[in-house]
Protein backbone atom coordinates (compact mmCIF):
# COMPACT_ATOMS: atom_id res chain seq x y z
CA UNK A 1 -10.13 -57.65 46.31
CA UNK A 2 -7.20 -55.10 46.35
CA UNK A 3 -4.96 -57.88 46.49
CA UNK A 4 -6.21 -59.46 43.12
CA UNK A 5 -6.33 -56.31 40.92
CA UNK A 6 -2.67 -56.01 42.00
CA UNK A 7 -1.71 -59.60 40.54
CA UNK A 8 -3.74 -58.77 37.53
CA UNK A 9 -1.23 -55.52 36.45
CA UNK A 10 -2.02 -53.04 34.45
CA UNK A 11 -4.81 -53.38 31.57
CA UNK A 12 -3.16 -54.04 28.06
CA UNK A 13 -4.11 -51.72 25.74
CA UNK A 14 -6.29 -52.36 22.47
CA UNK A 15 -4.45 -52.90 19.34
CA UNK A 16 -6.28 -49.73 17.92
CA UNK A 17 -5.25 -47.52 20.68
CA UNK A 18 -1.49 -48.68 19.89
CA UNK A 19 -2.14 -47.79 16.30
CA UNK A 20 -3.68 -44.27 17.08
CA UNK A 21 -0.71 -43.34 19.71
CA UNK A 22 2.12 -44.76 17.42
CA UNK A 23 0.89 -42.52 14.59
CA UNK A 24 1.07 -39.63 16.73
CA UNK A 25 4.21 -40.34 17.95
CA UNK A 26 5.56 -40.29 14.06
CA UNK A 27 3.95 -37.32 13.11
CA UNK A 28 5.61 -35.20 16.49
CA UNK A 29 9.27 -36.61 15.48
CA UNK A 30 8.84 -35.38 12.19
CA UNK A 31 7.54 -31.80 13.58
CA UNK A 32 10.49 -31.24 16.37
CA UNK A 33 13.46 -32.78 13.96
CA UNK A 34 12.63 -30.51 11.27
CA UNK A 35 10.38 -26.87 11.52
CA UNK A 36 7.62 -25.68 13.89
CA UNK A 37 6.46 -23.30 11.36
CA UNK A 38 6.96 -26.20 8.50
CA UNK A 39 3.65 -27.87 7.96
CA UNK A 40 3.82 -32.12 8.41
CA UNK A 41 5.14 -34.17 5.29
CA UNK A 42 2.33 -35.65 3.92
CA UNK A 43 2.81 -39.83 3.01
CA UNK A 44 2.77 -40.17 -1.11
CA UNK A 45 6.44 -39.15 -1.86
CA UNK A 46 5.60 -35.54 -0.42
CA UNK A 47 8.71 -35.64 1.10
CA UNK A 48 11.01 -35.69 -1.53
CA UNK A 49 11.04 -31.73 -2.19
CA UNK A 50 12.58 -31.45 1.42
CA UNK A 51 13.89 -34.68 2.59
CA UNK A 52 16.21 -32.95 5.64
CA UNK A 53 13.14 -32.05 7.70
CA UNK A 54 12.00 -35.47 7.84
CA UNK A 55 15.91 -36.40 8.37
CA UNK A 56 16.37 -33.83 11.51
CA UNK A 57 19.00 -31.71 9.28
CA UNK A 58 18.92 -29.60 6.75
CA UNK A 59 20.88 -30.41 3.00
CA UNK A 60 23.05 -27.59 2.01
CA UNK A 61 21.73 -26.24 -1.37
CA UNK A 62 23.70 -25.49 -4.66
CA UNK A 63 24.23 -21.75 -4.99
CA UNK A 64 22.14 -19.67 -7.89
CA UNK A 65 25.28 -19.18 -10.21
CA UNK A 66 26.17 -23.05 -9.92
CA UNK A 67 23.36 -24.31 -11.77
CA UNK A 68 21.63 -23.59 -15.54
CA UNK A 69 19.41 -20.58 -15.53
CA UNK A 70 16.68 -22.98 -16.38
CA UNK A 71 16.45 -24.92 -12.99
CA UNK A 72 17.49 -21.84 -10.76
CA UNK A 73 12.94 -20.97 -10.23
CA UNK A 74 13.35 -24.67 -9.21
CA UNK A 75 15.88 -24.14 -6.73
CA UNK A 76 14.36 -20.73 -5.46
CA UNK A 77 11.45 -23.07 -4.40
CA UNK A 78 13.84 -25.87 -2.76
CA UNK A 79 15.40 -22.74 -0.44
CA UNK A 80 12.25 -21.02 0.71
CA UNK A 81 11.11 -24.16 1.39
CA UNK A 82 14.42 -24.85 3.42
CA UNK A 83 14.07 -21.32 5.03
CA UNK A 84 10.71 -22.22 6.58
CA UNK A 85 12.61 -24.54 8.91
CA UNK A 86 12.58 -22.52 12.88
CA UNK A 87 15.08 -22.40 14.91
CA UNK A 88 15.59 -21.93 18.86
CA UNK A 89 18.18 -19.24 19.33
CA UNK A 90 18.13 -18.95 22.98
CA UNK A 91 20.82 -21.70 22.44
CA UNK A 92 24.09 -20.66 20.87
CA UNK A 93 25.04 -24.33 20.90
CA UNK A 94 22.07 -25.99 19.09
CA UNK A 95 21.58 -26.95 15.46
CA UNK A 96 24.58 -24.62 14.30
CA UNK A 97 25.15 -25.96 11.59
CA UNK A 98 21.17 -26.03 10.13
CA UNK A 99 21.52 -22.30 11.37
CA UNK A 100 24.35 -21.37 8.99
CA UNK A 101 22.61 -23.43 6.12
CA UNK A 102 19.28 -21.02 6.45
CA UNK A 103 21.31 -18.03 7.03
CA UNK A 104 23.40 -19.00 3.58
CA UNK A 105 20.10 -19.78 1.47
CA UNK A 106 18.40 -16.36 2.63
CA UNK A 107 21.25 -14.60 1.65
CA UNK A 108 21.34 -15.72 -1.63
CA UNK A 109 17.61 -15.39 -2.16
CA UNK A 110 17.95 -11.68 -1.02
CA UNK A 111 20.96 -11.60 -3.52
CA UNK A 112 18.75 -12.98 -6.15
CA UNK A 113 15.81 -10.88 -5.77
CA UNK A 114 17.90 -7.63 -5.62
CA UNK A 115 19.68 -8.49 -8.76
CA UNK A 116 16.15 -8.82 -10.46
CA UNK A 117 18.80 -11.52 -12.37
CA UNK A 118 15.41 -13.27 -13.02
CA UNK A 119 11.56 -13.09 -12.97
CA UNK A 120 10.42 -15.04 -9.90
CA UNK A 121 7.47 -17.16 -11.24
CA UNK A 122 3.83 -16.66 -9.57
CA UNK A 123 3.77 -20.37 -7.83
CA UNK A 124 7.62 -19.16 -6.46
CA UNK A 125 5.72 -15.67 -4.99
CA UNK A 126 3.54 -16.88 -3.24
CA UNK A 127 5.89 -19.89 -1.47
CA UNK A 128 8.32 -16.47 -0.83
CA UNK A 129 5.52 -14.72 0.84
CA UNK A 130 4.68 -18.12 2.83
CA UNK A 131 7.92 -18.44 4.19
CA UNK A 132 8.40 -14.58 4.93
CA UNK A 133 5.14 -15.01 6.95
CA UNK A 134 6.50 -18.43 8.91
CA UNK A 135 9.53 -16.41 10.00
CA UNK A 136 8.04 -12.95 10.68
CA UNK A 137 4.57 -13.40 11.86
CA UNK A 138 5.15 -15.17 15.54
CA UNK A 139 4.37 -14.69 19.30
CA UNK A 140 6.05 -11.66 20.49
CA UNK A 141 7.86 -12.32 23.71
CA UNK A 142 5.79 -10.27 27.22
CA UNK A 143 6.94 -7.09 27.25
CA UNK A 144 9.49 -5.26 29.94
CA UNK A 145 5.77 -3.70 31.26
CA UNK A 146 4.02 -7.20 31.79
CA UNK A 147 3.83 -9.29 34.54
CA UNK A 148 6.23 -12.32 34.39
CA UNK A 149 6.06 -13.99 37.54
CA UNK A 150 9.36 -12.41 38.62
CA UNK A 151 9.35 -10.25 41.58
CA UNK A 152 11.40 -7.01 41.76
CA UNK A 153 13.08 -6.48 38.59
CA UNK A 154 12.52 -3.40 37.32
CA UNK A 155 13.34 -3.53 33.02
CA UNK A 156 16.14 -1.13 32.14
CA UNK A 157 14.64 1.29 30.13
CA UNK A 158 17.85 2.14 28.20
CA UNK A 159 18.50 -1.33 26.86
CA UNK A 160 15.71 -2.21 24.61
CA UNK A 161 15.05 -5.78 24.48
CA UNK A 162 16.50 -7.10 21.18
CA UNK A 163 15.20 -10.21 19.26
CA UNK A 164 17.78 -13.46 19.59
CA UNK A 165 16.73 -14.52 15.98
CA UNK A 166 17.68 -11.56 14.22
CA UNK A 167 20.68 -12.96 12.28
CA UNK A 168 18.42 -14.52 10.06
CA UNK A 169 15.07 -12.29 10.57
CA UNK A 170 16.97 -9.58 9.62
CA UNK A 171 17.20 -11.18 6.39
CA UNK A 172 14.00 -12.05 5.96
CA UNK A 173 12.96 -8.23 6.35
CA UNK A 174 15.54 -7.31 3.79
CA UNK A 175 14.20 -9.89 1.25
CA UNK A 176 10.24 -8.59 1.92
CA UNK A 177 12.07 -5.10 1.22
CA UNK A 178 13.78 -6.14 -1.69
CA UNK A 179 10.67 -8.20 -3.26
CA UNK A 180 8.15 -4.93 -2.19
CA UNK A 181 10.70 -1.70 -4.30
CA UNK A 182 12.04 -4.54 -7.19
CA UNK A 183 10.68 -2.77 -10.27
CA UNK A 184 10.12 -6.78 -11.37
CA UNK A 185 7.48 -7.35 -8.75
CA UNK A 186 4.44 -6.85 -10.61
CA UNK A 187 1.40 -5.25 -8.23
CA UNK A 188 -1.39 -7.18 -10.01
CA UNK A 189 0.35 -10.35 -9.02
CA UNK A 190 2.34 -9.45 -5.78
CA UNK A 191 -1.21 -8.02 -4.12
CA UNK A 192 -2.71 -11.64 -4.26
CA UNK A 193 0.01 -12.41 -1.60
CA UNK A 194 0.45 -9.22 0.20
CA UNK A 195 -3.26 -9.05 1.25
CA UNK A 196 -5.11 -7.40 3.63
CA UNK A 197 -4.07 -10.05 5.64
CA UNK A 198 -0.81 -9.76 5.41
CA UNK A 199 -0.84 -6.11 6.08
CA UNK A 200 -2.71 -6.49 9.60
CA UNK A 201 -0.41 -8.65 10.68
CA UNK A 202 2.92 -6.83 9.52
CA UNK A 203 1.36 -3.95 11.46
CA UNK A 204 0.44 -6.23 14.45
CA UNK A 205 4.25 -6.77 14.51
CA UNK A 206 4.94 -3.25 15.40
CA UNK A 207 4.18 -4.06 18.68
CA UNK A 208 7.72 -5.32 18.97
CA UNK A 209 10.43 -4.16 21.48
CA UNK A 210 13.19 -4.47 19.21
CA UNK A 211 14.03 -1.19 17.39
CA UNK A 212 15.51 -2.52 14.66
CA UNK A 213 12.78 -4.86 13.75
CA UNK A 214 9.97 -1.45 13.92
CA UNK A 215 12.80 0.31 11.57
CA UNK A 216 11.94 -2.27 9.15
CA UNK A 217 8.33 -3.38 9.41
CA UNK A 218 8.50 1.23 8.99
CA UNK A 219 10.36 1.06 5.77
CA UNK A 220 8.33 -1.98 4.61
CA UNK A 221 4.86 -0.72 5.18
CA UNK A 222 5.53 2.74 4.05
CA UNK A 223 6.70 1.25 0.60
CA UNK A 224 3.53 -1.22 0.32
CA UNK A 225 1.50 2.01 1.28
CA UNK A 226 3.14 3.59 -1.98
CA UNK A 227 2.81 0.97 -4.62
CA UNK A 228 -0.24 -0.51 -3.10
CA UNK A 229 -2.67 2.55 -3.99
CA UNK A 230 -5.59 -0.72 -3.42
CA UNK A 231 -4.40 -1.05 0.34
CA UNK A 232 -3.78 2.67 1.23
CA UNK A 233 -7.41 3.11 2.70
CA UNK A 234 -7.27 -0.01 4.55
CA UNK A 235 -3.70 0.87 6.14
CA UNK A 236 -5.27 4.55 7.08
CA UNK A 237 -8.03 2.27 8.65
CA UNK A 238 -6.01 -0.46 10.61
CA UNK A 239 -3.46 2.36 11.98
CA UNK A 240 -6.75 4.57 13.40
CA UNK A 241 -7.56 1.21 14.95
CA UNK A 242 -4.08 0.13 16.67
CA UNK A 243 -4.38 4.36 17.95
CA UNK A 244 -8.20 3.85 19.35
CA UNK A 245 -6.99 0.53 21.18
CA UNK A 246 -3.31 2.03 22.38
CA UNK A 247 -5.28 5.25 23.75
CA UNK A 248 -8.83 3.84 25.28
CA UNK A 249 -7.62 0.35 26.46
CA UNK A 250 -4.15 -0.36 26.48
CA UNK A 251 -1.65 2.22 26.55
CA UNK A 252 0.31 -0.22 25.63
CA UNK A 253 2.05 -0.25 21.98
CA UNK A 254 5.81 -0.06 21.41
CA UNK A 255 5.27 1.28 17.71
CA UNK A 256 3.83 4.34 18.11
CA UNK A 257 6.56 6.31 16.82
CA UNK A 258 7.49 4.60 13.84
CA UNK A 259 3.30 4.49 13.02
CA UNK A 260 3.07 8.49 13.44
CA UNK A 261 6.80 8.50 11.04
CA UNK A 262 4.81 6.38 8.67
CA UNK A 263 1.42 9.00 8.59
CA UNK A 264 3.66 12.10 8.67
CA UNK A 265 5.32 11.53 4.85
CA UNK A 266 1.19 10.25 4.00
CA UNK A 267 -0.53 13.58 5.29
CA UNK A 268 1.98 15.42 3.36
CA UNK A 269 1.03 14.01 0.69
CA UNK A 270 -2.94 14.62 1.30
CA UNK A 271 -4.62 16.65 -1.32
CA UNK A 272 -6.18 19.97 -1.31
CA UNK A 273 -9.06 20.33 -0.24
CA UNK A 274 -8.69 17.87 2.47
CA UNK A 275 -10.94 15.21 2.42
CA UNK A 276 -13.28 15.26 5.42
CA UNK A 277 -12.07 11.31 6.19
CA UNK A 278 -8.39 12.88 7.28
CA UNK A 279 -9.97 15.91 9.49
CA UNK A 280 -11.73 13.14 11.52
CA UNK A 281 -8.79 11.13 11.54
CA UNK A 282 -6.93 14.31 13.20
CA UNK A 283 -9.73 14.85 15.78
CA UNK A 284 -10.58 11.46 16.38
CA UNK A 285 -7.28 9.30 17.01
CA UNK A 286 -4.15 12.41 16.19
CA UNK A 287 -5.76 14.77 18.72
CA UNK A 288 -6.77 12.12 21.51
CA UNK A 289 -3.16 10.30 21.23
CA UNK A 290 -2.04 13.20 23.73
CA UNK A 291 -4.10 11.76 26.31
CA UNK A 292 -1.86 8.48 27.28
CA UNK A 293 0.69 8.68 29.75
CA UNK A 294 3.60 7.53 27.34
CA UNK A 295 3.39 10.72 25.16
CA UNK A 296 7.19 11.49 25.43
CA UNK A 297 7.95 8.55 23.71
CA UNK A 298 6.14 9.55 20.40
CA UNK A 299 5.95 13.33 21.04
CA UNK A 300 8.18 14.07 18.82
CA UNK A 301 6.42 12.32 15.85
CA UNK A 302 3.02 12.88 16.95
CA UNK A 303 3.95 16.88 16.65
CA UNK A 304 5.16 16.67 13.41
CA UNK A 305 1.54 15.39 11.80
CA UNK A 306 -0.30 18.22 13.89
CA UNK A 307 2.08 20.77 12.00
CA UNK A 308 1.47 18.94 9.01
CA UNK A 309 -2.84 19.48 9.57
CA UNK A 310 -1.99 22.55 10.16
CA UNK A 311 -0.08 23.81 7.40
CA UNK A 312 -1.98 22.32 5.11
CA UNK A 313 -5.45 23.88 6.27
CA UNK A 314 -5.25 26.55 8.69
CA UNK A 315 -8.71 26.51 9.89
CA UNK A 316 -7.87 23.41 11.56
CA UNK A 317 -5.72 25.72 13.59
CA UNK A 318 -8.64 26.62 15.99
CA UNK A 319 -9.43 22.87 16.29
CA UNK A 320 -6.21 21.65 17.52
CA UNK A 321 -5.57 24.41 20.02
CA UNK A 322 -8.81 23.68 21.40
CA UNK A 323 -8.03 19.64 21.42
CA UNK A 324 -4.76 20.60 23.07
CA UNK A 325 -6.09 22.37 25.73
CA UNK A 326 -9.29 19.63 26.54
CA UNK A 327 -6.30 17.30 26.93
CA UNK A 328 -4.24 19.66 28.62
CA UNK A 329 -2.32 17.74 31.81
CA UNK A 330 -2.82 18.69 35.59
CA UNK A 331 -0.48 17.13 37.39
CA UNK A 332 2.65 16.31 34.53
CA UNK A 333 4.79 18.85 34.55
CA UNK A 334 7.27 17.41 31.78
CA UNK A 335 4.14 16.50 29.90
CA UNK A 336 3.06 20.11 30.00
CA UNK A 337 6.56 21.57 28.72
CA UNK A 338 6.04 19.02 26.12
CA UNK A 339 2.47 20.72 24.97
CA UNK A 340 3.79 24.24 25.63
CA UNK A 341 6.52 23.50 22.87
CA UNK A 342 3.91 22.09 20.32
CA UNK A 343 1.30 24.74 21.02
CA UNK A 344 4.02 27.63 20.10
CA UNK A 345 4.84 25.43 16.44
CA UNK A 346 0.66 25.84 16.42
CA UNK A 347 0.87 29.21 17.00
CA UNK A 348 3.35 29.94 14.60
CA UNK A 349 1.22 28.67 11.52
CA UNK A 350 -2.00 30.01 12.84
CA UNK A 351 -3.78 33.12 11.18
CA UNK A 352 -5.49 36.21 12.94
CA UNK A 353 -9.12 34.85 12.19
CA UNK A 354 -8.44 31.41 13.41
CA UNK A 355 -6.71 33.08 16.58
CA UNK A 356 -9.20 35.22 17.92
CA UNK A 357 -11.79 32.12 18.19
CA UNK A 358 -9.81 30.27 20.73
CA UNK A 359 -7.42 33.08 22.64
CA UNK A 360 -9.18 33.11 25.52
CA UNK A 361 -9.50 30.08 26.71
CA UNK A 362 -6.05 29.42 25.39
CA UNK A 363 -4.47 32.10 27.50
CA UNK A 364 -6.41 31.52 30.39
CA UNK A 365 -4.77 28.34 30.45
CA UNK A 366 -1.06 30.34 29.59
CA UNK A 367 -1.56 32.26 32.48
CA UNK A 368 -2.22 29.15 34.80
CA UNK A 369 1.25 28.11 32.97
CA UNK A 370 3.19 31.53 34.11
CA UNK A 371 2.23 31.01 37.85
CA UNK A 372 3.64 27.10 38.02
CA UNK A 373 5.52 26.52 40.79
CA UNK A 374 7.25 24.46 38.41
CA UNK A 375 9.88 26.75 36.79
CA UNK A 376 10.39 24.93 33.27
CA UNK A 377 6.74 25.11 32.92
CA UNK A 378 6.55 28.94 33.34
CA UNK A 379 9.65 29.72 31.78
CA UNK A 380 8.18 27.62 28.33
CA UNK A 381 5.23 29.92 28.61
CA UNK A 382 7.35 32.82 29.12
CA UNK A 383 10.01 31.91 26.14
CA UNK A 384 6.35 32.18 23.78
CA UNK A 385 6.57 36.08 23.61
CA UNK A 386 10.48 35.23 21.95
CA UNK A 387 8.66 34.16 19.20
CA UNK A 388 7.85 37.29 16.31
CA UNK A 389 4.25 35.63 14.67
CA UNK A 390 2.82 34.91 18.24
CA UNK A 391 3.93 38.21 19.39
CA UNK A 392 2.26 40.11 16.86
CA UNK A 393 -1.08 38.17 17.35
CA UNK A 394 -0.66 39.18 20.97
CA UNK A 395 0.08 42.65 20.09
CA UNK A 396 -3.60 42.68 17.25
CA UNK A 397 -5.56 41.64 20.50
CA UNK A 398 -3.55 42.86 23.59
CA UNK A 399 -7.40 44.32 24.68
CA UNK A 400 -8.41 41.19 25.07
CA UNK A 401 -5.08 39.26 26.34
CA UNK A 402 -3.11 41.75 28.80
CA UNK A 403 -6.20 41.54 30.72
CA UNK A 404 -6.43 37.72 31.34
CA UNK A 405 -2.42 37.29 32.22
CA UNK A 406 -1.97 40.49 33.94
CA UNK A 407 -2.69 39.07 37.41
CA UNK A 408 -0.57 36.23 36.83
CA UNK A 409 2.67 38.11 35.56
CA UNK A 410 2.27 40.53 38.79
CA UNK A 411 1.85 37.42 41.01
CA UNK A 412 5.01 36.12 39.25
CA UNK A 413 7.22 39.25 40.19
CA UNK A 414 5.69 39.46 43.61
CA UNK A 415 6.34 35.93 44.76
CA UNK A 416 8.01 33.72 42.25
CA UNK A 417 10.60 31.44 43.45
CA UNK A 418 12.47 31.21 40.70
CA UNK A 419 15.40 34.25 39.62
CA UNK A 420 15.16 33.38 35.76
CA UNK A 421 11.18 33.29 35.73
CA UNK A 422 11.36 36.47 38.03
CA UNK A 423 13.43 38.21 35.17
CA UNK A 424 11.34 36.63 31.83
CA UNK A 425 8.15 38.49 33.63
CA UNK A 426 9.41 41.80 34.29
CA UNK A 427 10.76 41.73 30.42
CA UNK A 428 6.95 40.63 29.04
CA UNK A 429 5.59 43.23 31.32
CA UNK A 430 7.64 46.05 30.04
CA UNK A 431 7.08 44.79 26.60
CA UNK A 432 3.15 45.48 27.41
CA UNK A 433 3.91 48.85 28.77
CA UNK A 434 5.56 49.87 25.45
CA UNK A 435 2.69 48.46 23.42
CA UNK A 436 0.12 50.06 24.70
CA UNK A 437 0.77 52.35 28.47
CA UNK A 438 -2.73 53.24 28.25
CA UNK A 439 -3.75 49.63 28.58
CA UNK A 440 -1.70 48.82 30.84
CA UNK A 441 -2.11 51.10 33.18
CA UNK A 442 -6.11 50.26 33.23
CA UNK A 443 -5.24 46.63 33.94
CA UNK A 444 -3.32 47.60 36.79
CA UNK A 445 -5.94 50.15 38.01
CA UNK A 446 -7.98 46.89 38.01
CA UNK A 447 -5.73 44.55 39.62
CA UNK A 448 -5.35 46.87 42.28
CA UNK A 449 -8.65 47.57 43.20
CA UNK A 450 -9.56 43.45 42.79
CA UNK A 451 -6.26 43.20 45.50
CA UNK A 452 -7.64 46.17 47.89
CA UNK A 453 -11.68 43.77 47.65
CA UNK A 454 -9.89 40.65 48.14
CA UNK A 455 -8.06 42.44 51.37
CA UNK A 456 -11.36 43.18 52.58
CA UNK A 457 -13.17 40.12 52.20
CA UNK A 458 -10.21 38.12 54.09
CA UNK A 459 -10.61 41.04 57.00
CA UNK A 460 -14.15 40.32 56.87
CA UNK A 461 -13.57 36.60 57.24
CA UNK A 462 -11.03 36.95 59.95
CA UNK A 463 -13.93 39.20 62.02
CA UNK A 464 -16.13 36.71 61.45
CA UNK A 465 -14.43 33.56 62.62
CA UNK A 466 -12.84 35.82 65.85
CA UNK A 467 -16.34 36.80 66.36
CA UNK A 468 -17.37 32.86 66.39
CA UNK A 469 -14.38 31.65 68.67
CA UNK A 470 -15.52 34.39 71.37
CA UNK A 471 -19.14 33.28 71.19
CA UNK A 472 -17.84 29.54 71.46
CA UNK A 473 -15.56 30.86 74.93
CA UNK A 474 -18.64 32.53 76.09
CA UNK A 475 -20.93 29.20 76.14
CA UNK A 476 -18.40 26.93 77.44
């Protein structure tokens, strides 16, 4: 039986199922010779508005000034249609020439649009915005912190990964640019194109290792946030949203920085009174962003819009200083020089009223600060009294204060490690002896007598477990 299927070869395939395979096999040389992003050429003469896809090489195009001012909307077409075409740049060597065409035609069409040298028809808008979304909207490559299959590399954290294409994205950002700030882009029109849509997915892209790329999608979005007054709420929304995920899920996001840039120029703008949407923006995504582990890379930025809060209303003072502190790290010590710094900026535009509701827990926790081991830690607590404003808040409540951080600055000159932390502490502790010698000399009345307890307790102890190791000698 085996024998006779094997004379019989292999089944010949219905005419149908020749006709079905062939057409796919048509359609999939016209994709790879011309553009992944480029949609199929339709049959019905479709083809003749860009015959080099079909061809496997892309025409070179007349430039703008070559050609009557009547047919140059005509042409703008023929190159963003041209410029849809994708390219693999991981090889030097392949399709240069079709590479240097696109390049060519993008640089004219940023030339073009820059010039404002003519009104770009509605039909030629939205094939602009068509192509700008084939080239910029793509599969970001897995970042340095995902798992690749590769065992043992560790990704060099002071050579960003940087985008092969960016020759001709580059480009494409500056003509998005250029089409966004042109006084001849009217906003009635352009927002048709530059949806909601568009905007997720230009802030989707911030996600991007490249640095120069965020710089970019920054500028762009920050200009569609100013002539776009329709999208501003939504852009407030979807930038909350990329915060909630980066803090509660991923702690992954690569644009965090240039987001908070983006929101620092927008809250100071914010009107007075502050609208109760932006206070629950600060406690709900500002405040919790110093929860991640990554905060040192958007620190900086993330400071800066605190401030801003702050300045603006400074009853929010209280709320901050107590967000700080619920977030407050344990085991980070450059994580906790890092909040040290941005609670003294705090500080320094908080008022009496708003200080006096959260000093004590807030120097509790300075006082845990003076005692670290770690000596940047307690010398940014100490360098807090260099500071005039926070000084004289100290000074309004000392009462309250010099009693909750006395222990800790005697500890520190008793047993502290560290020379320069040694020398900060005996300067504060003067300073406290000048304010108020009265004071002081009550806390240390205090501390002494809490020492001279804690001596007896630990005698009492040791009685106690000598009395217990006896009674244990005695039974054996």
């Amino acid at each position: 039986m085996l024998n006779k299927l094997m004379k019989r070869g292999p089944k010949k395939s219905a005419k149908t199922d020749t006709d079905v395979y062939g057409s796919v096999s048509t359609s999939n040389a016209v994709v790879n010779h011309g553009s992944r992003g480029a949609p199929p050429v339709p049959d019905g003469g479709a083809g003749v508005s860009a015959p080099a896809a079909a061809a496997g090489t892309l025409e070179a195009l007349p430039m703008f000034r070559d050609v009557p001012v009547p047919d140059r909307q005509q042409l703008f077409l023929r190159k963003c249609q041209v410029c849809c075409n994708q390219f693999d740049f991981t090889d030097t060597l392949k399709s240069v020439k079709e590479k240097e065409i696109k390049r060519l035609n993008l640089v004219e069409l940023v030339d073009y649009v820059q010039s404002g040298s003519g009104k770009i028809t509605e039909s030629n808008q939205e094939e602009m915005i068509k192509m700008i979304s084939a080239n910029i909207f793509r599969c970001l490559p897995p970042g340095a912190h995902e798992n690749t299959g590769s065992v043992g590399v560790e990704a060099e954290e002071d050579e960003p990964y940087l985008e092969p294409s960016w020759p001709h994205l580059q480009l494409v950002y500056e003509l998005l640019l250029r089409y966004v700030v042109s006084t001849d882009t009217d906003t009635k029109i352009a927002k048709r194109y530059i949806d909601h849509s568009f905007v997720l997915k230009l802030l989707n892209m911030f996600d991007t290792e490249d640095p120069r790329e965020r710089e970019y999608l920054k500028t762009i979005l920050h200009r569609i946030y100013g002539k776009f007054m329709v999208h501003r709420p939504f852009i407030r929304k979807a930038i909350n949203n990329i915060f909630y995920q980066f803090i509660y899920e991923t702690e992954r996001n690569s644009g965090i920085a240039e987001l908070l840039e983006i929101l620092g120029s927008i809250i100071n703008g914010f009107a007075l009174p502050m609208k109760e949407e932006h206070k629950l923006f600060l406690m709900r995504a500002l405040i919790p962003l110093h929860k991640p582990k990554p905060i040192a890379m958007y620190h900086q930025q993330l400071s800066y819009c605190i401030i801003q809060f702050v300045e603006k209303d400074n009853k929010l003072s209280d709320v901050v200083i107590r967000g700080l502190l619920k977030y407050w790290p344990i085991t980070n010590c450059q994580k906790e020089v890092l909040f040290l710094s941005e609670l003294e900026e705090v500080l320094e535009a908080t008022q009496a009223v708003e200080f006096q509701r959260c000093m004590v827990p807030l120097f509790r926790q300075i006082a845990r600060c003076l005692n670290s081991p770690h000596f940047q830690v307690a010398e940014r607590a100490l360098f807090m009294w260099n500071n005039e404003h926070i000084v004289s808040l100290i000074a309004q409540n000392r009462t309250v204060i010099l009693p909750i951080i006395f222990e800790a600055l005697e500890m520190n000159i008793q047993a502290h490690w560290n020379p320069a932390v040694h020398g900060l502490t005996s300067n504060i502790r003067k300073m406290f002896m000048e304010m108020d010698m009265q004071l002081f000399e009550d806390c240390q009345k205090q501390y002494t007598e809490k020492q001279a307890l804690t001596k007896v307790a630990q005698d009492q102890r040791e009685q106690i477990w000598r009395r217990l190791a006896d009674s244990a000698v005695v039974n054996q």
